[in-house]
C-alpha atoms as a PDB file:
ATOM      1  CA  UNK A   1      12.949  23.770-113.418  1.00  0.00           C
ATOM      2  CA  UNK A   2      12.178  25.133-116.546  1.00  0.00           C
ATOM      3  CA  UNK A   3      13.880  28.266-116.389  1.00  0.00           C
ATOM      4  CA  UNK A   4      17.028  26.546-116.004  1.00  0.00           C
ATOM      5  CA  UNK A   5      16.532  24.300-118.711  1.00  0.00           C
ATOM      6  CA  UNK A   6      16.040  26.626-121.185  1.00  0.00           C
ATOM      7  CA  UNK A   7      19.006  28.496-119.585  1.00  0.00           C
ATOM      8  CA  UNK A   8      17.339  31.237-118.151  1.00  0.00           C
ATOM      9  CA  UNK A   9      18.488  32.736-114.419  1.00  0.00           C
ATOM     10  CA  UNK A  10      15.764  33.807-112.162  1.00  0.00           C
ATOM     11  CA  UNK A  11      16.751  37.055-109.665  1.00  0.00           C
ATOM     12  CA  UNK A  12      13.449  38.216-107.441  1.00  0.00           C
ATOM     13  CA  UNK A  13      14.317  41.522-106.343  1.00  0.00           C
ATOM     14  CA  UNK A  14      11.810  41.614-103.052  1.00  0.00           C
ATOM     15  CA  UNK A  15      11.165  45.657-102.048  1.00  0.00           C
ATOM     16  CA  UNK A  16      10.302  46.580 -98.308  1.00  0.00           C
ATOM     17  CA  UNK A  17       9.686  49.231 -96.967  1.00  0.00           C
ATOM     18  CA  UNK A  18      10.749  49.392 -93.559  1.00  0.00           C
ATOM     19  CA  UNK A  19       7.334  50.132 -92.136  1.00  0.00           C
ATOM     20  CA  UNK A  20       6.910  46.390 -94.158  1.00  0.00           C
ATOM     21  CA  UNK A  21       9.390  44.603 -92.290  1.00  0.00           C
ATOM     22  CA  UNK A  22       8.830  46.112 -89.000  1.00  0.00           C
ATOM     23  CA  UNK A  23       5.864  48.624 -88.405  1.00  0.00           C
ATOM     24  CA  UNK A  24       6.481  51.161 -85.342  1.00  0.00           C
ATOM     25  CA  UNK A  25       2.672  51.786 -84.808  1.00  0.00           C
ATOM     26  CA  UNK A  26       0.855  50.801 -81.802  1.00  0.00           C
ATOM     27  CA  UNK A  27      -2.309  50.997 -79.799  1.00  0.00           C
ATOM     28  CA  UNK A  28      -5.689  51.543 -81.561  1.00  0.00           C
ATOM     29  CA  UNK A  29      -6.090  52.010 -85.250  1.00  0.00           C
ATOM     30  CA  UNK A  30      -8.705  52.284 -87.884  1.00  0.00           C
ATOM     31  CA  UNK A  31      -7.538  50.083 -91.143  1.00  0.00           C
ATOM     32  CA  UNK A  32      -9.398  50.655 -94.348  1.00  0.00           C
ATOM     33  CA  UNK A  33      -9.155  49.007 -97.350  1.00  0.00           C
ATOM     34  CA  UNK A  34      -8.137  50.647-100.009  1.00  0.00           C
ATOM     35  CA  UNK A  35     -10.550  48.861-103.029  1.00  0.00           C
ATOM     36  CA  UNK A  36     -13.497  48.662-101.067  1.00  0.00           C
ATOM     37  CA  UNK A  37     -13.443  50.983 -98.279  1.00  0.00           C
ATOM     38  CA  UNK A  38     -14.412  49.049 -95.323  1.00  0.00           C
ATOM     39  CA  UNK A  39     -12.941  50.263 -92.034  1.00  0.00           C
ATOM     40  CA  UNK A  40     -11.560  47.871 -89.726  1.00  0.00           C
ATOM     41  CA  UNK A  41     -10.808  49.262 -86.079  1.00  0.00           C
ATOM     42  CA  UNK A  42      -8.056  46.654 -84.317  1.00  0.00           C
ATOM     43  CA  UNK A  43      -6.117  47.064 -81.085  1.00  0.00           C
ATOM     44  CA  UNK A  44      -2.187  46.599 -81.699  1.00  0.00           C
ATOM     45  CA  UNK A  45      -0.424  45.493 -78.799  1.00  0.00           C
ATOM     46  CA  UNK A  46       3.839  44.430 -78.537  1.00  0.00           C
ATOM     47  CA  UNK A  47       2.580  41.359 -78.709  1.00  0.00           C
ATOM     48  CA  UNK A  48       0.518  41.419 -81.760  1.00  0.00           C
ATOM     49  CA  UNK A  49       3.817  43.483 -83.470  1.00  0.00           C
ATOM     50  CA  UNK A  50       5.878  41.115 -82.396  1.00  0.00           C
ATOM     51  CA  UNK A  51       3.889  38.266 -83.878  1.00  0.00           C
ATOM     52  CA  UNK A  52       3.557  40.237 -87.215  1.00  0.00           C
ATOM     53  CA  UNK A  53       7.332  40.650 -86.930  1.00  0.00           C
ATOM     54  CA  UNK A  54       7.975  37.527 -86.811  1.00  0.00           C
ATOM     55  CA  UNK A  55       5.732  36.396 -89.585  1.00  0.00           C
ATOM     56  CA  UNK A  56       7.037  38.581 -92.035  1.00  0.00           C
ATOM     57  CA  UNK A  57      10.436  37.148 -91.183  1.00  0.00           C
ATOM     58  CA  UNK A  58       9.514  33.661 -91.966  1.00  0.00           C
ATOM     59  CA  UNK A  59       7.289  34.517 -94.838  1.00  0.00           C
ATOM     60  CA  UNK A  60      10.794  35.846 -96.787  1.00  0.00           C
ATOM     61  CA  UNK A  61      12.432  33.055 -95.035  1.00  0.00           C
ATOM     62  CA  UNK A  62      10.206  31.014 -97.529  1.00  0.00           C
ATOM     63  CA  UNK A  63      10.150  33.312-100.062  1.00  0.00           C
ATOM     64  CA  UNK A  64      14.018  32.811-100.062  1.00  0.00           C
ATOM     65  CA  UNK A  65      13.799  29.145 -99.490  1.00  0.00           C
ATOM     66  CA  UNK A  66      11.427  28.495-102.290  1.00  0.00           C
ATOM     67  CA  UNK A  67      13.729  30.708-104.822  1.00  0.00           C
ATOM     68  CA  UNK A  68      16.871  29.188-104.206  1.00  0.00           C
ATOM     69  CA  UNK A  69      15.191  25.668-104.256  1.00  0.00           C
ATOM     70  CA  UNK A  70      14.358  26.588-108.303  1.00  0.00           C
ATOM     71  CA  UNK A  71      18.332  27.989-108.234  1.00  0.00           C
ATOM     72  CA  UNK A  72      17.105  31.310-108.498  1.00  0.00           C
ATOM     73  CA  UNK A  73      18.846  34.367-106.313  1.00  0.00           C
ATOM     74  CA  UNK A  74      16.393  36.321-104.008  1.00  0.00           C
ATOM     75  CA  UNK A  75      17.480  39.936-103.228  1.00  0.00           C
ATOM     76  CA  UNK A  76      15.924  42.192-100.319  1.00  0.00           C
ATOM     77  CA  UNK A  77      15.583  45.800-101.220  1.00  0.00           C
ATOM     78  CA  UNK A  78      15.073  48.524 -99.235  1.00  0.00           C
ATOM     79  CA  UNK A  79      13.582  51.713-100.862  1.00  0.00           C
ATOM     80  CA  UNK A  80      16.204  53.992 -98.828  1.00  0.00           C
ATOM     81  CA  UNK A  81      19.029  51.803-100.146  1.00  0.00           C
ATOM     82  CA  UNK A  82      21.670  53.282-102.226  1.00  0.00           C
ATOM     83  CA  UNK A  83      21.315  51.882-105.540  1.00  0.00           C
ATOM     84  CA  UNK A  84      25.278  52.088-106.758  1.00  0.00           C
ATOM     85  CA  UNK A  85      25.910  50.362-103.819  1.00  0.00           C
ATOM     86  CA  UNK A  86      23.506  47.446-104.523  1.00  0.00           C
ATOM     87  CA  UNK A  87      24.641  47.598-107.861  1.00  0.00           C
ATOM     88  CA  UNK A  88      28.479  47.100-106.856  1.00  0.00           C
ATOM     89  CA  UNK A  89      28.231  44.841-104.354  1.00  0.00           C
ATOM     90  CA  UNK A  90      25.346  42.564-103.222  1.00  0.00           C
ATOM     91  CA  UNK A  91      24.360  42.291-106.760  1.00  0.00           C
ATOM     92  CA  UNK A  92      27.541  41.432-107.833  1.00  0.00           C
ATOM     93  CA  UNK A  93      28.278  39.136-104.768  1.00  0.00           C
ATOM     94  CA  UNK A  94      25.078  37.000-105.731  1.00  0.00           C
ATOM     95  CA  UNK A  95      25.839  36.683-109.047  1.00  0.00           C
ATOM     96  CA  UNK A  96      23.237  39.038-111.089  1.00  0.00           C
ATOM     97  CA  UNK A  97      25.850  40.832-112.665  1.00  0.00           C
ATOM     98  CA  UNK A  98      29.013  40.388-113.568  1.00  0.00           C
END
């Protein structure tokens, strides 16, 4: 609310990788964490990806929700994305430039 009221636009430009959106691994794997170094050995199953799938779907389903709700413009990027492209046309079709 404040950002329009003092006339400024809000654009979230949301990068995924696609390994983000939709990760291809399955079967056992050993996560670690990357600040403290704990290992965490979990089994991934289809339906375990599918259920992360899904969550990641709704989570920008909010993300979008929530940034349009403020009038803002919310923008999915994907890394492998050509950038004149984006430039040219979804940017320009949401209204970030003119």
């Amino acid at each position: 609310m404040r950002l329009r009221a003092s006339g400024s636009d809000l654009t979230v430009f949301h990068i995924l990788a696609e390994e983000d959106v939709a990760p291809d691994f399955a079967g056992d794997l050993m996560l670690v964490d990357r600040e403290g170094g704990e290992r965490l050995t979990v089994s991934v199953t289809e339906d375990i990806a599918r259920s992360f799938r899904d969550r990641v779907a709704l989570w920008q389903k909010m993300v979008r929700s929530n940034t349009r709700g403020v009038g803002g413009v919310y923008l999915p990027i994907r890394p492998d994305e050509d950038i004149e492209v984006m430039l040219l046309n979804s940017w320009r079709d949401a209204g970030v430039i003119r």
